[in-house]
C-alpha atoms as a PDB file:
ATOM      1  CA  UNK A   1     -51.465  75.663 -34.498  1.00  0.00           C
ATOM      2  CA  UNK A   2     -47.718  76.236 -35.103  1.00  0.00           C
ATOM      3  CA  UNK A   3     -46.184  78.426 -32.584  1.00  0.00           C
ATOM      4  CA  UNK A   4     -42.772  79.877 -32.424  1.00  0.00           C
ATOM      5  CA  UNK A   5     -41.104  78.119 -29.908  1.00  0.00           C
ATOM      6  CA  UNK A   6     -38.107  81.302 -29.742  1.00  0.00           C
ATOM      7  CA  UNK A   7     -41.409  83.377 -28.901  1.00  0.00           C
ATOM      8  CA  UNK A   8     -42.445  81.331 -26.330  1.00  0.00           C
ATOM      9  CA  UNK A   9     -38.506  81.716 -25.063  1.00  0.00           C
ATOM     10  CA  UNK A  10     -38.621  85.400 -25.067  1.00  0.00           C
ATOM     11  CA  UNK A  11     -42.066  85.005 -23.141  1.00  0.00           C
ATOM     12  CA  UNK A  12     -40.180  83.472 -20.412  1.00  0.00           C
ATOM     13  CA  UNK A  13     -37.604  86.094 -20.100  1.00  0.00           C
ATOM     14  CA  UNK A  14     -39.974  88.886 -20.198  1.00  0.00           C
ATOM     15  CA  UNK A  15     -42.024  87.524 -17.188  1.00  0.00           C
ATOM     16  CA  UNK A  16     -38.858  86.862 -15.554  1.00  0.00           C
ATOM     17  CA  UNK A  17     -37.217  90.555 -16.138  1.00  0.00           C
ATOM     18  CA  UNK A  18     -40.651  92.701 -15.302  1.00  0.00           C
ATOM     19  CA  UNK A  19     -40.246  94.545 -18.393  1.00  0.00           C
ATOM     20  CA  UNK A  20     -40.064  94.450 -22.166  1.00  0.00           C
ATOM     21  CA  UNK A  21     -37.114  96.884 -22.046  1.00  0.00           C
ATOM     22  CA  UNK A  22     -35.040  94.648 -19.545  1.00  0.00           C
ATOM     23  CA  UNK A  23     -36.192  91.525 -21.479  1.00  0.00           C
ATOM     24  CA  UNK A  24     -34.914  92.909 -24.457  1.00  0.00           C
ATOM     25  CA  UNK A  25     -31.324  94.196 -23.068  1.00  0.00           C
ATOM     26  CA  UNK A  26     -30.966  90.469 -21.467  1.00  0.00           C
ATOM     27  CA  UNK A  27     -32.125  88.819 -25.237  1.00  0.00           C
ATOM     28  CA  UNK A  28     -29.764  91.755 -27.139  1.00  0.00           C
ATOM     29  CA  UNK A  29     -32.633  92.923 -28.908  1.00  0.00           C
ATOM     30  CA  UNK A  30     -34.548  95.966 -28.824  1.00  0.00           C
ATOM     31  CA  UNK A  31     -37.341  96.473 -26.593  1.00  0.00           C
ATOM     32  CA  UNK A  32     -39.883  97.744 -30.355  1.00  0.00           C
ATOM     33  CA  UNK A  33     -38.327  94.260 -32.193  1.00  0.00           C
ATOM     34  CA  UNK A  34     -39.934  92.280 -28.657  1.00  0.00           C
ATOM     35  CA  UNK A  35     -42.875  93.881 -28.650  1.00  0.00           C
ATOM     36  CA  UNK A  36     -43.666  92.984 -32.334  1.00  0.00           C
ATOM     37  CA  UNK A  37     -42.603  89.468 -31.734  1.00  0.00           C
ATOM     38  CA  UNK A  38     -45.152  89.204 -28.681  1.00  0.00           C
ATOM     39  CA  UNK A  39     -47.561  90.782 -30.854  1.00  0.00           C
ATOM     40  CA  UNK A  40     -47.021  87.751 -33.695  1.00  0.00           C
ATOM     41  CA  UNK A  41     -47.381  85.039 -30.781  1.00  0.00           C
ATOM     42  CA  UNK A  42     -50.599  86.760 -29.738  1.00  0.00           C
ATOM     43  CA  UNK A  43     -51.972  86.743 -33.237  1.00  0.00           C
ATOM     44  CA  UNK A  44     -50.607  83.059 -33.751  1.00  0.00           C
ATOM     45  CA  UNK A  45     -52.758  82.348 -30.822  1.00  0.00           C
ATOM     46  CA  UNK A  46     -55.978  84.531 -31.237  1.00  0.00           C
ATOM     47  CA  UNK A  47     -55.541  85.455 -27.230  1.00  0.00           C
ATOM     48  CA  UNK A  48     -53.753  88.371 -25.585  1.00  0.00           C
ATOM     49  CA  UNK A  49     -50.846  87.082 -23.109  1.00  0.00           C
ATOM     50  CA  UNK A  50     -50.965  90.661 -21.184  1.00  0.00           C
ATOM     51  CA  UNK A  51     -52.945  93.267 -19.701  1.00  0.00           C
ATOM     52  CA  UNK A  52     -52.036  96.952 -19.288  1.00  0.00           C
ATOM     53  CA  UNK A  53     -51.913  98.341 -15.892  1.00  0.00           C
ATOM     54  CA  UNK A  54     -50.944 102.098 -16.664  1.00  0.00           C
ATOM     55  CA  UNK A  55     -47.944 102.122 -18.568  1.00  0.00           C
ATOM     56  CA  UNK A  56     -46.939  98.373 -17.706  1.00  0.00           C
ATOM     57  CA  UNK A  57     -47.724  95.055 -19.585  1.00  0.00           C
ATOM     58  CA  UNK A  58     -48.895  92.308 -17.340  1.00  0.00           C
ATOM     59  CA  UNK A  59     -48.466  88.517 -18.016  1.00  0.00           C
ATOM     60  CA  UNK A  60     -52.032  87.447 -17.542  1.00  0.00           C
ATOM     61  CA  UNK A  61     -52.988  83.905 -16.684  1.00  0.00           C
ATOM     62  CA  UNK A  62     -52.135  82.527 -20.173  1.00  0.00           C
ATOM     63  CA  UNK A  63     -49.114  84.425 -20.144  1.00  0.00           C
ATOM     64  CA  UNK A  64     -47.642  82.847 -17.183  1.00  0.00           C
ATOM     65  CA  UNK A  65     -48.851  79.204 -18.314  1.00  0.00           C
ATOM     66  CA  UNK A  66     -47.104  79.666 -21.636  1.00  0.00           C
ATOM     67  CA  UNK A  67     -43.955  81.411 -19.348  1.00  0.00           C
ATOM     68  CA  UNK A  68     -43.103  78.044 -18.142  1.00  0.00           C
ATOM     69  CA  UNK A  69     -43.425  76.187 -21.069  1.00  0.00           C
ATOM     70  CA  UNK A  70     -40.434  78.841 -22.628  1.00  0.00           C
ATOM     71  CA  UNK A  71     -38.633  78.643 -20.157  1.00  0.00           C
ATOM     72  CA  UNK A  72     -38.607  74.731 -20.182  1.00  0.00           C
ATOM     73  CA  UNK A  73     -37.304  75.407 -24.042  1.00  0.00           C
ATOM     74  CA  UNK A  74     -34.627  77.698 -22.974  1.00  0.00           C
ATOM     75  CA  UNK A  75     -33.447  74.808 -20.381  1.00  0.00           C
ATOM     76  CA  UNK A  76     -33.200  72.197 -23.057  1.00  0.00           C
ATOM     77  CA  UNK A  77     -31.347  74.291 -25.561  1.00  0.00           C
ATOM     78  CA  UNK A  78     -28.806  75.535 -22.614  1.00  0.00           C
ATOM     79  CA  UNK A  79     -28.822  71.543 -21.849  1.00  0.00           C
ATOM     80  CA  UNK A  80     -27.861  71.055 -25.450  1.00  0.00           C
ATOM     81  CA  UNK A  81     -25.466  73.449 -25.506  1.00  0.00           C
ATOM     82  CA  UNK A  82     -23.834  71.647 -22.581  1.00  0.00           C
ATOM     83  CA  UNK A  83     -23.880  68.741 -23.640  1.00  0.00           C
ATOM     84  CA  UNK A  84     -22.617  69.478 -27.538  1.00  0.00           C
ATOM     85  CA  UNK A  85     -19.663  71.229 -25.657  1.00  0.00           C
ATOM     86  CA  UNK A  86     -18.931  68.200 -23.643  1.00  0.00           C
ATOM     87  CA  UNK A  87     -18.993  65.365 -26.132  1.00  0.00           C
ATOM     88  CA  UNK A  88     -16.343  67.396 -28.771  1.00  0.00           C
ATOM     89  CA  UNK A  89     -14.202  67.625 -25.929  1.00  0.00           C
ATOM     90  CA  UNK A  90     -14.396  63.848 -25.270  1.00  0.00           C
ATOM     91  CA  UNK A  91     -16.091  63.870 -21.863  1.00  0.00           C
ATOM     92  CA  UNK A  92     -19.811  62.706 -22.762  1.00  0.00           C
ATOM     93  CA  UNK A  93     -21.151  60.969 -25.771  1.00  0.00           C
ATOM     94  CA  UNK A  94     -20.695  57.170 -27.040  1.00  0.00           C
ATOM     95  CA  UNK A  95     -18.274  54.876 -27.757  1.00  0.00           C
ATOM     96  CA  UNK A  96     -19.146  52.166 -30.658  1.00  0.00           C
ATOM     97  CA  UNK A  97     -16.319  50.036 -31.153  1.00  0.00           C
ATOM     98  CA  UNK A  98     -15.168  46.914 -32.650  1.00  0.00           C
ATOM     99  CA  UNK A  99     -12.458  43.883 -32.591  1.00  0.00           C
ATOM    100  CA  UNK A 100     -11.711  40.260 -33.118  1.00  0.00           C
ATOM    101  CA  UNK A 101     -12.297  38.229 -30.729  1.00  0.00           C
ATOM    102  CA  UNK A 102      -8.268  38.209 -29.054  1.00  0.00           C
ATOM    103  CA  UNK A 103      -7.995  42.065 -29.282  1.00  0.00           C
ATOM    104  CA  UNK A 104     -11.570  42.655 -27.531  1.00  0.00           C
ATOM    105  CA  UNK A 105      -9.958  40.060 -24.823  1.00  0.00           C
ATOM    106  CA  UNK A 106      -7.884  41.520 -21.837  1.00  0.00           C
ATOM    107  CA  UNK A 107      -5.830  44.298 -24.336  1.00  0.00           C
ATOM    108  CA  UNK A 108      -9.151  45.675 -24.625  1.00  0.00           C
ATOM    109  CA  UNK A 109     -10.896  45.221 -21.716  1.00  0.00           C
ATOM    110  CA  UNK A 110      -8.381  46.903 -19.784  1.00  0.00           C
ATOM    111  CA  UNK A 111      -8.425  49.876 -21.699  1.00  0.00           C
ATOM    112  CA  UNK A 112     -12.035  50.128 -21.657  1.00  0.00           C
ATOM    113  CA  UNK A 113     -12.370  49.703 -17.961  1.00  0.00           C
ATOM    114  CA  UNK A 114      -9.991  52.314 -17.747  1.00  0.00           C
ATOM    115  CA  UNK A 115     -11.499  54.633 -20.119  1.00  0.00           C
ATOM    116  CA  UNK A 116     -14.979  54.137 -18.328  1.00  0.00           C
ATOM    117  CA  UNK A 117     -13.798  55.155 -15.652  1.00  0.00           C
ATOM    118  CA  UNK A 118     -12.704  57.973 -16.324  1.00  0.00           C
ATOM    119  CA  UNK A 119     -15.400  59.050 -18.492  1.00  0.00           C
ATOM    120  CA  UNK A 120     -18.943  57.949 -16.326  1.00  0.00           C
ATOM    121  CA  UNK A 121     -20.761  59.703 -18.690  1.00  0.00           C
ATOM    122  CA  UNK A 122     -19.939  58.030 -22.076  1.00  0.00           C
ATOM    123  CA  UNK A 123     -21.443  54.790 -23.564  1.00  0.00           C
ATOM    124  CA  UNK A 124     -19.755  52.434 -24.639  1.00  0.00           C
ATOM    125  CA  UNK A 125     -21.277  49.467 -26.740  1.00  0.00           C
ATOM    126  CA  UNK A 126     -18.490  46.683 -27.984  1.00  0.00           C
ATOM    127  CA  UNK A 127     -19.263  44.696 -31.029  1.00  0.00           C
ATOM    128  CA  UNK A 128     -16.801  41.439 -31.572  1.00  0.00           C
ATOM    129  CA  UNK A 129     -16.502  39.634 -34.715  1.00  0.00           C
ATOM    130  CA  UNK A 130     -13.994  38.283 -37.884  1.00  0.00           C
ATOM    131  CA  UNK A 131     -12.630  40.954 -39.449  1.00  0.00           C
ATOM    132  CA  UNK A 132     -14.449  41.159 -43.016  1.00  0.00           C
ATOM    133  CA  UNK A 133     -17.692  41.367 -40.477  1.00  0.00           C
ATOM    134  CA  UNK A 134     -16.126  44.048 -38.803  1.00  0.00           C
ATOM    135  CA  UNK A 135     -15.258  45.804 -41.802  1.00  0.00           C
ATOM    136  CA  UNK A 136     -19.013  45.504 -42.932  1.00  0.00           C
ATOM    137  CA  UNK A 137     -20.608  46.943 -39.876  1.00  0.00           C
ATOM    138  CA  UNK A 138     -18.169  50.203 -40.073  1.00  0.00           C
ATOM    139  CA  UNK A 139     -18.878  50.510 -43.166  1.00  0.00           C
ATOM    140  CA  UNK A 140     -22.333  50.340 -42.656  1.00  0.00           C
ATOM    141  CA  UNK A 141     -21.959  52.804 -39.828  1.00  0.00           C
ATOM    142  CA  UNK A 142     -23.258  50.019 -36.940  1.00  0.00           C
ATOM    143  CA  UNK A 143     -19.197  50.631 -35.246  1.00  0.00           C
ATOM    144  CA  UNK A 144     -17.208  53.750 -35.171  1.00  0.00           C
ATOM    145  CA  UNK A 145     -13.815  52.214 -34.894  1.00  0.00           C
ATOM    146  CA  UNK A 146     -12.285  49.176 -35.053  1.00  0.00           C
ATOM    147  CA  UNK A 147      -9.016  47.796 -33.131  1.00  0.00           C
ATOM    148  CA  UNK A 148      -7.803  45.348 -35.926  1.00  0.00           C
ATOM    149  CA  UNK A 149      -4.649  44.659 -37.416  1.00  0.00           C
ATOM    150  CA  UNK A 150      -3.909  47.177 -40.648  1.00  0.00           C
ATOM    151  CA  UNK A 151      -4.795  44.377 -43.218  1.00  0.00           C
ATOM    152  CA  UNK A 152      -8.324  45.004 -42.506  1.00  0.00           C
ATOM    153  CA  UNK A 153      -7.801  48.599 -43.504  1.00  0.00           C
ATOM    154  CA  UNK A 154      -5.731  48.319 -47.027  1.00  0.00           C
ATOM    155  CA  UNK A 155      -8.381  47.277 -49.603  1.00  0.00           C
ATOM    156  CA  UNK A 156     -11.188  49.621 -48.751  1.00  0.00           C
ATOM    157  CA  UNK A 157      -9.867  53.723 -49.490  1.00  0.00           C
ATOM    158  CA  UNK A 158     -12.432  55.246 -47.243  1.00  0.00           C
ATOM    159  CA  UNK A 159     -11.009  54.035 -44.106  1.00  0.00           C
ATOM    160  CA  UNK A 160      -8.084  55.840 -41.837  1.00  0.00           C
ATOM    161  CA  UNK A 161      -5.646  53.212 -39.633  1.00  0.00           C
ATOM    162  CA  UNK A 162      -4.346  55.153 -37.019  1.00  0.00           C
ATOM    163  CA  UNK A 163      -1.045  52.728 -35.537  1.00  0.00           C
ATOM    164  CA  UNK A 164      -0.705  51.559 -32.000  1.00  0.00           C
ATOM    165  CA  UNK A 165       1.433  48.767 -31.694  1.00  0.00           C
ATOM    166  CA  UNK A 166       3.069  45.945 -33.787  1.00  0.00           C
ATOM    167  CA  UNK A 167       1.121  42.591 -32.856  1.00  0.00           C
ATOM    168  CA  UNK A 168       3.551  40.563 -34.127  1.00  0.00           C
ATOM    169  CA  UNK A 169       2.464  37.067 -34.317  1.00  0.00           C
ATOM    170  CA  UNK A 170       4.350  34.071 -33.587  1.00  0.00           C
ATOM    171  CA  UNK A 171       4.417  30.478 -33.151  1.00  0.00           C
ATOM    172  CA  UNK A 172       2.176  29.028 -30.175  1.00  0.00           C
ATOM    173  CA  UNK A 173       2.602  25.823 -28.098  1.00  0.00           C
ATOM    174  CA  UNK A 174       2.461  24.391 -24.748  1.00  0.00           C
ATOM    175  CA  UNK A 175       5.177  25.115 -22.621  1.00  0.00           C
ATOM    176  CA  UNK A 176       7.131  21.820 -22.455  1.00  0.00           C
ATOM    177  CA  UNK A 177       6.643  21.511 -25.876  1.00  0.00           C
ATOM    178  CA  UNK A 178       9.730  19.255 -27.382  1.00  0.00           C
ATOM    179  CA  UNK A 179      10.598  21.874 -29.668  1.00  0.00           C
ATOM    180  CA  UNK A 180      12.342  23.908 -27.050  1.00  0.00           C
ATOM    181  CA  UNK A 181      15.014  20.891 -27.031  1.00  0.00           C
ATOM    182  CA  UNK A 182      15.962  21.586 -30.778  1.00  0.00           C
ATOM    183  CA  UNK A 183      18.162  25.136 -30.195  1.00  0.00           C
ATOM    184  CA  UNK A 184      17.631  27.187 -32.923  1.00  0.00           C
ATOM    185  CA  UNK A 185      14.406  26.384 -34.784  1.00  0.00           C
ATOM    186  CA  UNK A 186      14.828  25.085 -38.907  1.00  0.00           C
ATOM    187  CA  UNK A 187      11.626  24.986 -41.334  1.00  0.00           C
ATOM    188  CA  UNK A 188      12.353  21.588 -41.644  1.00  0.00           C
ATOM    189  CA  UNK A 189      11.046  20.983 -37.439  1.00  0.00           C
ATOM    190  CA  UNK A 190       7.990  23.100 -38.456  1.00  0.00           C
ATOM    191  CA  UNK A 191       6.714  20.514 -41.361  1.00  0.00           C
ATOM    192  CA  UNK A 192       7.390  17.679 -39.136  1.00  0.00           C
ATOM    193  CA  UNK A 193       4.671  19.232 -36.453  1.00  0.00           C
ATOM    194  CA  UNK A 194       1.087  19.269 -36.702  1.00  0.00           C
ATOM    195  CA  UNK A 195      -0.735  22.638 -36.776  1.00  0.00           C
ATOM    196  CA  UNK A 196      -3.972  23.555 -35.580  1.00  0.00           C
ATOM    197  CA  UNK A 197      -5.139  26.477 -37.640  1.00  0.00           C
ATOM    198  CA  UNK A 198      -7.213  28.966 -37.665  1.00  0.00           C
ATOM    199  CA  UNK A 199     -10.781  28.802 -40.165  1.00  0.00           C
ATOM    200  CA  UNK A 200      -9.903  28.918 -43.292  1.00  0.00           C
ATOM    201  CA  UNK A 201     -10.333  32.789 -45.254  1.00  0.00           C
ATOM    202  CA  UNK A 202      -9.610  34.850 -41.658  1.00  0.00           C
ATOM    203  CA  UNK A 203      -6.596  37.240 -41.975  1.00  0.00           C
ATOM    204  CA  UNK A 204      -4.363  35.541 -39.482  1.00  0.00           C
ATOM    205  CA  UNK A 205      -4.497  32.116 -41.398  1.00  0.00           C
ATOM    206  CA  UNK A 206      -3.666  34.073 -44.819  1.00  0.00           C
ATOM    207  CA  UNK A 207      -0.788  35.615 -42.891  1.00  0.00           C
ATOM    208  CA  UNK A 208       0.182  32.215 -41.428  1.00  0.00           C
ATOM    209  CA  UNK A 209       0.611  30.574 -44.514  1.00  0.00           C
ATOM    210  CA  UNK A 210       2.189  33.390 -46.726  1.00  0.00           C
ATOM    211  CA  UNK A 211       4.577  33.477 -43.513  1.00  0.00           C
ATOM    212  CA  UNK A 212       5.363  29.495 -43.775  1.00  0.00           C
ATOM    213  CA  UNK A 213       5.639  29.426 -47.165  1.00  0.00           C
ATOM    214  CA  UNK A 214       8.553  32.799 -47.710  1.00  0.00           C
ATOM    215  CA  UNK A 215      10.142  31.191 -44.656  1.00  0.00           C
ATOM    216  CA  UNK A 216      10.843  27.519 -46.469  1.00  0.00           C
ATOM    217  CA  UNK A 217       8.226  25.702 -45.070  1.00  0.00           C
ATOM    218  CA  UNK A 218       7.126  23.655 -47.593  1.00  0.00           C
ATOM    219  CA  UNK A 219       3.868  22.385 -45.858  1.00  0.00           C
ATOM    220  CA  UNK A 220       1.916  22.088 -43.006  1.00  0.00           C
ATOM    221  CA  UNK A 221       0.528  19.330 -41.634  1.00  0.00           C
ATOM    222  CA  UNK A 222      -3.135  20.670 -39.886  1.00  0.00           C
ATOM    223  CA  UNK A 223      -5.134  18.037 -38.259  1.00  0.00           C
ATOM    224  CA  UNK A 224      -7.581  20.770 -36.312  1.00  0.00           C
ATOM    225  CA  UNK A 225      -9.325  24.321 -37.751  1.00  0.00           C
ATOM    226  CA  UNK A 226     -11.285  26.375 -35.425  1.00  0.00           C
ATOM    227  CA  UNK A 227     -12.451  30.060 -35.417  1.00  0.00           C
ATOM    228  CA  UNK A 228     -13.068  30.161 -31.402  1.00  0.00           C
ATOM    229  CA  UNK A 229      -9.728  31.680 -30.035  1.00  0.00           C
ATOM    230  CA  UNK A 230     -10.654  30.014 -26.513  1.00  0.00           C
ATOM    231  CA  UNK A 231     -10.301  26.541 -27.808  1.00  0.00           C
ATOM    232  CA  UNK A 232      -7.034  27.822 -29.965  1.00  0.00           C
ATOM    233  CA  UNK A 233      -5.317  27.991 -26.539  1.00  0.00           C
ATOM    234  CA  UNK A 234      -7.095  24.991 -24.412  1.00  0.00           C
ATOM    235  CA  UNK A 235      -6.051  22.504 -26.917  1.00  0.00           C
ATOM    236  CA  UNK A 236      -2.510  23.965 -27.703  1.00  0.00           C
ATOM    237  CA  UNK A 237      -2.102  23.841 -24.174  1.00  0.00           C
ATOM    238  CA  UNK A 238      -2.798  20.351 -23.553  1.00  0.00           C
ATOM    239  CA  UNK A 239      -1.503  19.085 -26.881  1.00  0.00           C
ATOM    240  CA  UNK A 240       1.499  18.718 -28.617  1.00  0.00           C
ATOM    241  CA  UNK A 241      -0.347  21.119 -31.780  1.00  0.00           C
ATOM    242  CA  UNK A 242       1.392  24.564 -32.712  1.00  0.00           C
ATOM    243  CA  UNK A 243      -0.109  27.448 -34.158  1.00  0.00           C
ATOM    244  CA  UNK A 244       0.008  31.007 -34.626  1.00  0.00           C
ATOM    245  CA  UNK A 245      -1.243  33.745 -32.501  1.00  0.00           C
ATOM    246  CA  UNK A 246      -0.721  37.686 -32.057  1.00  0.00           C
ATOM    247  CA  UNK A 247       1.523  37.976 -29.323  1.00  0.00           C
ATOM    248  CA  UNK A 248       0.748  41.495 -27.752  1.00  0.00           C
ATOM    249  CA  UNK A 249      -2.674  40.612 -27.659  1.00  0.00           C
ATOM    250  CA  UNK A 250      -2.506  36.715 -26.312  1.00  0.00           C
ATOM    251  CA  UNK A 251       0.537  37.261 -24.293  1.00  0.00           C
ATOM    252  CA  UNK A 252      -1.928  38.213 -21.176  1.00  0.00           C
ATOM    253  CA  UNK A 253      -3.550  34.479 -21.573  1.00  0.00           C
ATOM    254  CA  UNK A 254      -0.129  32.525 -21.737  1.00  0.00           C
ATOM    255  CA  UNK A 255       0.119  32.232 -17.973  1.00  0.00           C
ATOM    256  CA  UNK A 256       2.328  29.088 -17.746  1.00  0.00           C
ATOM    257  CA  UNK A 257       0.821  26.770 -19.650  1.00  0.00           C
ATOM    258  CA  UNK A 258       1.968  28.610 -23.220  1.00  0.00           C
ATOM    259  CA  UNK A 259       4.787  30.093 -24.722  1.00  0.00           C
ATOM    260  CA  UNK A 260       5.802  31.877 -28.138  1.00  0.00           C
ATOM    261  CA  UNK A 261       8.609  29.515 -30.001  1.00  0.00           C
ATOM    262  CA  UNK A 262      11.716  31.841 -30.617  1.00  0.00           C
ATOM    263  CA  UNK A 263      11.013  31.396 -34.666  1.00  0.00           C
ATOM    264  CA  UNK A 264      10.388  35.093 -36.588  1.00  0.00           C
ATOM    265  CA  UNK A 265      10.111  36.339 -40.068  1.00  0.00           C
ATOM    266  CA  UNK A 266       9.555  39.517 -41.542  1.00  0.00           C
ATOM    267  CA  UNK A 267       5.839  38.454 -42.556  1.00  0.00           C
ATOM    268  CA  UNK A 268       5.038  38.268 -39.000  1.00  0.00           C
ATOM    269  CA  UNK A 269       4.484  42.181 -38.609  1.00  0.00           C
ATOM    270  CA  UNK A 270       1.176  42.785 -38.175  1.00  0.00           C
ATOM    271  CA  UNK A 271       0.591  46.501 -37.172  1.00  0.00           C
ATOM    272  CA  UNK A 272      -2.678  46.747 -35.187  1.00  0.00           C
ATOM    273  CA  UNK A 273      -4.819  49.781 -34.542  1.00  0.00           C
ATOM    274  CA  UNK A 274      -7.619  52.565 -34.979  1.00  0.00           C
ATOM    275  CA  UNK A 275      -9.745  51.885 -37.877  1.00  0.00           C
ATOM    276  CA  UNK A 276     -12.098  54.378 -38.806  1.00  0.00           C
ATOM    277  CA  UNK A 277     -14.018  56.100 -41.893  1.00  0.00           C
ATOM    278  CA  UNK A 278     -12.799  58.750 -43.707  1.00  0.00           C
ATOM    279  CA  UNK A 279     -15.700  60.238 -43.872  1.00  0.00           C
ATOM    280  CA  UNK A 280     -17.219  60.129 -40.164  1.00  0.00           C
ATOM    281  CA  UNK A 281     -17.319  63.783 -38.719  1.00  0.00           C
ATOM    282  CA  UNK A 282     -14.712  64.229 -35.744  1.00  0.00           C
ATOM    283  CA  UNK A 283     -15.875  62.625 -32.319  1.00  0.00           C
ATOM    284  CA  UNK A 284     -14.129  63.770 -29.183  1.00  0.00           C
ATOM    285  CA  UNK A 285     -15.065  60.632 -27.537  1.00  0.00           C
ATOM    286  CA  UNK A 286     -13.278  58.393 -30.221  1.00  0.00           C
ATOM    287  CA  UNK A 287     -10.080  60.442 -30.362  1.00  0.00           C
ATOM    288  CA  UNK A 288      -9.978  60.435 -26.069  1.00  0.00           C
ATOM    289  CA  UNK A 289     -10.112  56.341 -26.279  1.00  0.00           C
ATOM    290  CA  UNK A 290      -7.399  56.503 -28.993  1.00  0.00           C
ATOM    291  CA  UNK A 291      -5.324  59.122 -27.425  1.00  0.00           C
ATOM    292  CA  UNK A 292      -5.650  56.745 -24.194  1.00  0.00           C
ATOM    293  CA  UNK A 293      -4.402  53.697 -26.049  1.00  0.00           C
ATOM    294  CA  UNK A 294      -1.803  55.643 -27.308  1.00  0.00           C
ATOM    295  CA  UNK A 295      -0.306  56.954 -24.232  1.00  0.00           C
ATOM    296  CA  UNK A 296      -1.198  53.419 -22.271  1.00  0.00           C
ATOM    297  CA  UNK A 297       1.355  52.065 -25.050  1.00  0.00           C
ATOM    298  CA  UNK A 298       3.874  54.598 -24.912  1.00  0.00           C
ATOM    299  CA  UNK A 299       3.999  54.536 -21.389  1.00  0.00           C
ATOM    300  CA  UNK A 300       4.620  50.592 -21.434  1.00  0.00           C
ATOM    301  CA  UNK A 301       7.593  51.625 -23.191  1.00  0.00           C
ATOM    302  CA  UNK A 302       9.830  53.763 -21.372  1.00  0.00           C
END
C-alpha cells in the first residue's frame, strides 16, 4: 500500500488546528481541496480516519496514530530545509579534501584546526597522496578539492585552480652546511654537491631538474631518492646532501637544523592552491575553507 506521505502531513495539521477550515488556511489551501485529499487517503487505506459529531470531523483512533506519523514527516522536511540552508551558506556539510604529503603537514593542519573550529558541525575527511593520485581521486569524485601546486591542474580542462600563495621552492640543506662560506652561490658549487632527490616522475623532481638544467647546471650528482618527505628533512639535516623543497610549506619544519640556500630562478615559482572540478555544483562548505585560506594569507601579509 502506497500512501501519500503530503496526506499524511496535512493529517497532522488538521488534528493539530481542530478544523479542516483552519488546517487549510495554515497549509494555503482551501478547506473543499483538504477535504478531497483526506477523502483519497481514506480510500488509499480502505478505513475512515474521522467520525462526525454534528457538524465536526473527529480524528478517530487511526486518525491520531497516522497524526503522528505526519507530523514526524513534516519534522524531517523542516529538518531538511534547515539543514540545506545551512550547508550553502558554509556552516554544516563536509569537507573532502586533498594534498601532498608537505602541504597536508602544518600549512594545512593549521588551517583545518582552525576551520573546525569554527565550523563544529562540518566533516572533514583529509586524503594525502602524490599528486597524479590526487588528481585521480578528484576526478573520480573520492576528494572535492585539492591544495596542490597549479601543475597538477594544467593538463586536465575540467579542473578550476583557484591561487593562494607562491610556494616557491628552493634549495635545502643543513644549517652549517659549507655552502654558506661560498658568498654568492655559482652552478658550478651545485654540480660539485650531492643531491638527494625526490622519486623519480613526482612534480617537484620534474621542476627540480628543468630548474637545474635553465639555470647552467649541467648535472647532478644524486646518491639518495625517496618519496617520504619526513626522511627528505632527517637526512638533509644530518648530512651534507641538498635538495629541493617548497618553502612556504616546509618553512614551519626548518626549526634550526635547516635552511633555504640564497640560490633562485625563475623556474622555481610554483603557485599552489584550490583545485577543484569544473563541473562539481557550488558547496558553501568548500568556498568557507577557501575563503579562510585566503584571508589567513592575506592577513600574513600586511
Amino acid at each position: 500500500m502506497k500512501i501519500d506521505p503530503k496526506h499524511l502531513a496535512q493529517l497532522s495539521v488538521v488534528v493539530e488546528a481542530g478544523s479542516f477550515q483552519s488546517a487549510a488556511d495554515r497549509l494555503g489551501l482551501t478547506q473543499p481541496a483538504l477535504s478531497r485529499n483526506m477523502k483519497t487517503l481514506e480510500a488509499r487505506l480502505g478505513a475512515s480516519l474521522f467520525r462526525r459529531d454534528g457538524r465536526r470531523s473527529i480524528p478517530n483512533t487511526l486518525g491520531m496514530r497516522l497524526s503522528r506519523n505526519g507530523l514526524a514527516i513534516r519534522l524531517a522536511e523542516e529538518q531538511a530545509g534547515i539543514v540545506a540552508n545551512q550547508t550553502v551558506q558554509g556552516s554544516v556539510g563536509e569537507l573532502r579534501i586533498g594534498a601532498p604529503p608537505i602541504v597536508a603537514g602544518r600549512f594545512l593542519t593549521n588551517a583545518l584546526s582552525k576551520f573546525m573550529r569554527e565550523n563544529a558541525h562540518c566533516s572533514v575527511e583529509l586524503r594525502t597522496g602524490l599528486v597524479h593520485e590526487l588528481r585521480s581521486m578528484l576526478e573520480r569524485g573520492q576528494i572535492d578539492i585539492v591544495l596542490g601546486p597549479q601543475s597538477l591542474a594544467d593538463p586536465t580542462e575540467g579542473l578550476d585552480f583557484v591561487p593562494l600563495i607562491d610556494d616557491r621552492v628552493g634549495i635545502l640543506c643543513r644549517t652549517d652546511h659549507p655552502l654558506f662560506d661560498r658568498g654568492a652561490i655559482m652552478p658550478s658549487d651545485l654540480e660539485q654537491q650531492f643531491w638527494l632527490a625526490h622519486s623519480r616522475g613526482s612534480l617537484l623532481r620534474q621542476q627540480t631538474e628543468a630548474a637545474m638544467v635553465a639555470s647552467g647546471v649541467a648535472s647532478m650528482q644524486i646518491v639518495c631518492e625517496t618519496d617520504s618527505i619526513r626522511s627528505v628533512l632527517e637526512i638533509v639535516a644530518d648530512t651534507d646532501l641538498i635538495t629541493t623543497m617548497p618553502k612556504a610549506t616546509t618553512n614551519p619544519y626548518l626549526e634550526n637544523r635547516l635552511r633555504f640556500l640564497g640560490f633562485d630562478h625563475p623556474q622555481f615559482h610554483r603557485p599552489l592552491g584550490a583545485i577543484r572540478r569544473k563541473e562539481a555544483l557550488p558547496n558553501g562548505v568548500e568556498n568557507g575553507f577557501i575563503a579562510m585560506l585566503q584571508a589567513d594569507h592575506a592577513a600574513s601579509h600586511i
